[in-house]
N, C-alpha and C. Protein backbone atom coordinates (compact mmCIF):
# COMPACT_ATOMS: atom_id res chain seq x y z
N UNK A 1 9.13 -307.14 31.52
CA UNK A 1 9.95 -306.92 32.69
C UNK A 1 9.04 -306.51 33.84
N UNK A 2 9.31 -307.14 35.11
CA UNK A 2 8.46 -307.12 36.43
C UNK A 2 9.63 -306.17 37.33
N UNK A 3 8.88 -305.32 37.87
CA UNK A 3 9.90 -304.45 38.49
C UNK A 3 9.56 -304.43 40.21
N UNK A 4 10.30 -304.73 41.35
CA UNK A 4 9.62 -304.22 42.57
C UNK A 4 10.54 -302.95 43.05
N UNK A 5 10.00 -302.01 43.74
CA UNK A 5 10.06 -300.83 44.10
C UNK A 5 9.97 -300.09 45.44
N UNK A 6 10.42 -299.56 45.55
CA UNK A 6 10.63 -298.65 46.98
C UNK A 6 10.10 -297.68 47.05
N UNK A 7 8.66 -296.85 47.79
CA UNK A 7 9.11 -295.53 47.52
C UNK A 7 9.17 -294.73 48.47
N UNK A 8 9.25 -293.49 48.91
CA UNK A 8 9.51 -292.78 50.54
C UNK A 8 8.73 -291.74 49.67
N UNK A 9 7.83 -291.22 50.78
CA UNK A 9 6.98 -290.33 50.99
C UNK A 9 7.82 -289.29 51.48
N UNK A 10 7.78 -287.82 50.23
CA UNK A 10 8.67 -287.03 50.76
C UNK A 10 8.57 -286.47 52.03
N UNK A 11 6.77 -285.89 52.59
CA UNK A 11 6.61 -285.11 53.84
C UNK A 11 6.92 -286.10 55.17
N UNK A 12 6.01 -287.30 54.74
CA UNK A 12 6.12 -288.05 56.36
C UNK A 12 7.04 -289.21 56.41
N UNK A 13 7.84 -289.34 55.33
CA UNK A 13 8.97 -290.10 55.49
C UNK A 13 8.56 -291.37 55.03
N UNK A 14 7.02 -291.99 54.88
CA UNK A 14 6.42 -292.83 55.16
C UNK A 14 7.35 -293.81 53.88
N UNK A 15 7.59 -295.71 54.35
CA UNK A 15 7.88 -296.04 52.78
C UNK A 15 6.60 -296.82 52.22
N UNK A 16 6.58 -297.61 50.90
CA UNK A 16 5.86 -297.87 50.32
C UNK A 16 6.62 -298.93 49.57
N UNK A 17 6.62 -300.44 49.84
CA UNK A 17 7.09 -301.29 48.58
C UNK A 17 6.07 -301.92 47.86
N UNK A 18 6.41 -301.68 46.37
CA UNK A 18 5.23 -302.70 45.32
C UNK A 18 6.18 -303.09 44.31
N UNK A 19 5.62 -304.07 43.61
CA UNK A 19 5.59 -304.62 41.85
C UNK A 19 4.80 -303.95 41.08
N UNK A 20 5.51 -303.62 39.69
CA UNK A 20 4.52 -303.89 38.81
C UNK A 20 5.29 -304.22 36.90
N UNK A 21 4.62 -304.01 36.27
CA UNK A 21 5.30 -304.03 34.94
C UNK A 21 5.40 -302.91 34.31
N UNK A 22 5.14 -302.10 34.87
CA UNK A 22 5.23 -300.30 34.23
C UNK A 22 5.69 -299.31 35.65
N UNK A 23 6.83 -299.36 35.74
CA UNK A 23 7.07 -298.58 36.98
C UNK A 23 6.81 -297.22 36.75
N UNK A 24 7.25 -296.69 35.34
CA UNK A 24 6.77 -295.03 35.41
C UNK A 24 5.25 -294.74 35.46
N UNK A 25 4.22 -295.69 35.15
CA UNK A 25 2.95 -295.49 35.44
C UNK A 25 2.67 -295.90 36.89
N UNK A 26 3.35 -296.88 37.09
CA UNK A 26 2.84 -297.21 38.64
C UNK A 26 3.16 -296.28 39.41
N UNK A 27 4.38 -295.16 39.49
CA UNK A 27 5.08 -293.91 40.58
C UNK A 27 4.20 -292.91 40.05
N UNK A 28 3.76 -292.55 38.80
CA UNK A 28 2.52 -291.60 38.45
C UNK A 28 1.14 -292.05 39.63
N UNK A 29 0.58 -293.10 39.55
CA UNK A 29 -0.38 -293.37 40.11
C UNK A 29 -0.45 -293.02 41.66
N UNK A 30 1.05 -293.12 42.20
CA UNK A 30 0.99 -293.11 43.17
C UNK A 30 0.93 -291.41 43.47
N UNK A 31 1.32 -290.98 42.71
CA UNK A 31 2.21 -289.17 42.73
C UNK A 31 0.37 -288.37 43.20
N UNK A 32 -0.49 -289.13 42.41
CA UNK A 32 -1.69 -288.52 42.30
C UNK A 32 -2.46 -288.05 43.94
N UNK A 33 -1.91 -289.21 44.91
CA UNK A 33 -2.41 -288.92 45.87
C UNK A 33 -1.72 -288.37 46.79
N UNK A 34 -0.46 -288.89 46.75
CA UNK A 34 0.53 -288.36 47.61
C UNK A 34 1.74 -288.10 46.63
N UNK A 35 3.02 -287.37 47.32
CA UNK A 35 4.13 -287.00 47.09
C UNK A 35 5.08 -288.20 47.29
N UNK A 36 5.12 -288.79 46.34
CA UNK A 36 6.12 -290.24 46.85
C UNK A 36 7.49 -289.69 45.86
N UNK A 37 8.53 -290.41 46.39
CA UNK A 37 9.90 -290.38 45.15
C UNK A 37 10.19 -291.61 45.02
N UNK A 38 10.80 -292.55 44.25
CA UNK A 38 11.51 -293.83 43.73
C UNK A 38 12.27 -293.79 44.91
N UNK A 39 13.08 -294.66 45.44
CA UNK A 39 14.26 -294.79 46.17
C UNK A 39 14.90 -296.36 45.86
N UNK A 40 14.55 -296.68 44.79
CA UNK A 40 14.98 -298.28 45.15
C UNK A 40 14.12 -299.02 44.07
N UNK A 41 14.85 -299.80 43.13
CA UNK A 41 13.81 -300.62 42.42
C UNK A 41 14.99 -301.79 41.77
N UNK A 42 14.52 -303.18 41.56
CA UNK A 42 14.77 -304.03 41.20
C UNK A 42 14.26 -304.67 39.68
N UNK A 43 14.78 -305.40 39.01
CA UNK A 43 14.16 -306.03 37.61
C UNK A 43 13.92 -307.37 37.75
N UNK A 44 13.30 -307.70 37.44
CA UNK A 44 13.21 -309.08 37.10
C UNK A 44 12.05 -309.39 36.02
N UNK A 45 12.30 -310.95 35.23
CA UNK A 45 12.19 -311.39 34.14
C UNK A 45 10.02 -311.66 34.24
N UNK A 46 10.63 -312.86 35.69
CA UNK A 46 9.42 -313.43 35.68
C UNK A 46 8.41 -312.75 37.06
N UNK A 47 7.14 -313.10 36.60
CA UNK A 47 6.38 -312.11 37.46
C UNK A 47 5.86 -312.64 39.37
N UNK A 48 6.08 -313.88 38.75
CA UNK A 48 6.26 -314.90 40.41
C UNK A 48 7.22 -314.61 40.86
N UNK A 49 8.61 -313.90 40.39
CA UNK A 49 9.76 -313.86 41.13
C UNK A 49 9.76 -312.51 41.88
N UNK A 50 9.22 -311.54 40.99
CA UNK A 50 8.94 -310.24 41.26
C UNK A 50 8.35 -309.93 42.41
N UNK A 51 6.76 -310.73 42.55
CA UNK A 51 5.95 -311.13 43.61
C UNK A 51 6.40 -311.69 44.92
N UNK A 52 7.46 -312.70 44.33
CA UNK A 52 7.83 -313.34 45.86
C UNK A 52 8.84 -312.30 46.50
N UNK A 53 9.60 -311.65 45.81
CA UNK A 53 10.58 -310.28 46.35
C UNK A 53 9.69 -309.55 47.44
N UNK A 54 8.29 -308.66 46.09
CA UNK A 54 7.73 -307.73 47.18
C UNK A 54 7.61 -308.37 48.43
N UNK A 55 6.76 -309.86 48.82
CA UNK A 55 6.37 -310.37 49.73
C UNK A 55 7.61 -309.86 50.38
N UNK A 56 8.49 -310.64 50.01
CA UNK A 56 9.88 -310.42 51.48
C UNK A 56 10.03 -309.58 51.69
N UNK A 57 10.14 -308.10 50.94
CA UNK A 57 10.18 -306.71 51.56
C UNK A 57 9.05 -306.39 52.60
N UNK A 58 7.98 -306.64 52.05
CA UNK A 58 7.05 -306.31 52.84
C UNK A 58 6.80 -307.22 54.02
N UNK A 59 7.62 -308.01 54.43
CA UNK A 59 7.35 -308.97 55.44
C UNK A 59 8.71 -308.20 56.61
N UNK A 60 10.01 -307.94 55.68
CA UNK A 60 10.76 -307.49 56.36
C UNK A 60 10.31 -306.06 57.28
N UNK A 61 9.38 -305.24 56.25
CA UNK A 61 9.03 -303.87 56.85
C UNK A 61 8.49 -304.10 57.93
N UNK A 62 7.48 -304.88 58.25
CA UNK A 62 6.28 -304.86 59.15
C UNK A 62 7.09 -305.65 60.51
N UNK A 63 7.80 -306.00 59.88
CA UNK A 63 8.66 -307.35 61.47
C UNK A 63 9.67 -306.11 61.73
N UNK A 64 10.26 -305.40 61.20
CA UNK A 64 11.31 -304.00 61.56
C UNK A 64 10.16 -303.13 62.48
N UNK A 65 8.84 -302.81 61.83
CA UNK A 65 7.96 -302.20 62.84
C UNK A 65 7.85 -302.25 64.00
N UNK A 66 7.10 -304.02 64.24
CA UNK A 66 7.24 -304.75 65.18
C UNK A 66 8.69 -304.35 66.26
N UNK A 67 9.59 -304.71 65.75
CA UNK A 67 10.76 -304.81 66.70
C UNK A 67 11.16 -303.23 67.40
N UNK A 68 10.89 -302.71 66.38
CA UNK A 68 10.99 -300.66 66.66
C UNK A 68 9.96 -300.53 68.04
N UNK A 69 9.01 -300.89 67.46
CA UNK A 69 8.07 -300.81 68.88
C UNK A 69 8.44 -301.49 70.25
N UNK A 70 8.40 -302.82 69.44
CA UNK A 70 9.23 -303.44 71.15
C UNK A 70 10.24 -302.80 71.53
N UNK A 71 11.08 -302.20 71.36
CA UNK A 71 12.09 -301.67 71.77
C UNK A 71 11.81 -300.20 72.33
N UNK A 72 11.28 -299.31 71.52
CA UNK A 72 10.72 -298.28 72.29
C UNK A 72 9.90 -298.73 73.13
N UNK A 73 9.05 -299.45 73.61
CA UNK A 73 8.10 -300.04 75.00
C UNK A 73 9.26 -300.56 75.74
N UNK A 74 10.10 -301.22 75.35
CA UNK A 74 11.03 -301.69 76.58
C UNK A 74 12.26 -301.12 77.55
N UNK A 75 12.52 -299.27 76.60
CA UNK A 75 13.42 -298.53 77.16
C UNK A 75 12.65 -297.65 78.04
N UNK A 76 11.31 -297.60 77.74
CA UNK A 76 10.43 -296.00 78.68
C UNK A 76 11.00 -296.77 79.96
């Protein structure tokens, strides 16, 4: 089982989406450097499907960035 995942950084809010096939080792790994929590995770079978998910999350995050910014530059 291929899992993708959400996670929010408790202090700076920050998020974080990945895959992997061991989610309780993968949220350990992450715990080590920072304070992250789960918020969100998905299953899937195959590991290309898993992969093509993260992509779209992570395509959605960075274009939400994008637009946050334009918008704060276009109200000052």
């Amino acid at each position: 089982m291929y899992y993708v995942y959400a996670l929010r950084e408790k202090k700076t809010k920050e998020l974080y989406y990945g895959y992997t096939n061991n989610l309780r080792r993968r949220i350990a790994e992450h715990n080590k450097e920072q304070n992250w929590e789960l918020i969100y995770y998905e299953a899937y079978k195959a590991e290309s499907d898993a992969r093509c998910r993260e992509r779209q999350l992570k395509r959605y995050a960075q274009a939400l960035i994008v637009l946050k910014a334009r918008l704060k530059e276009s109200l000052k």
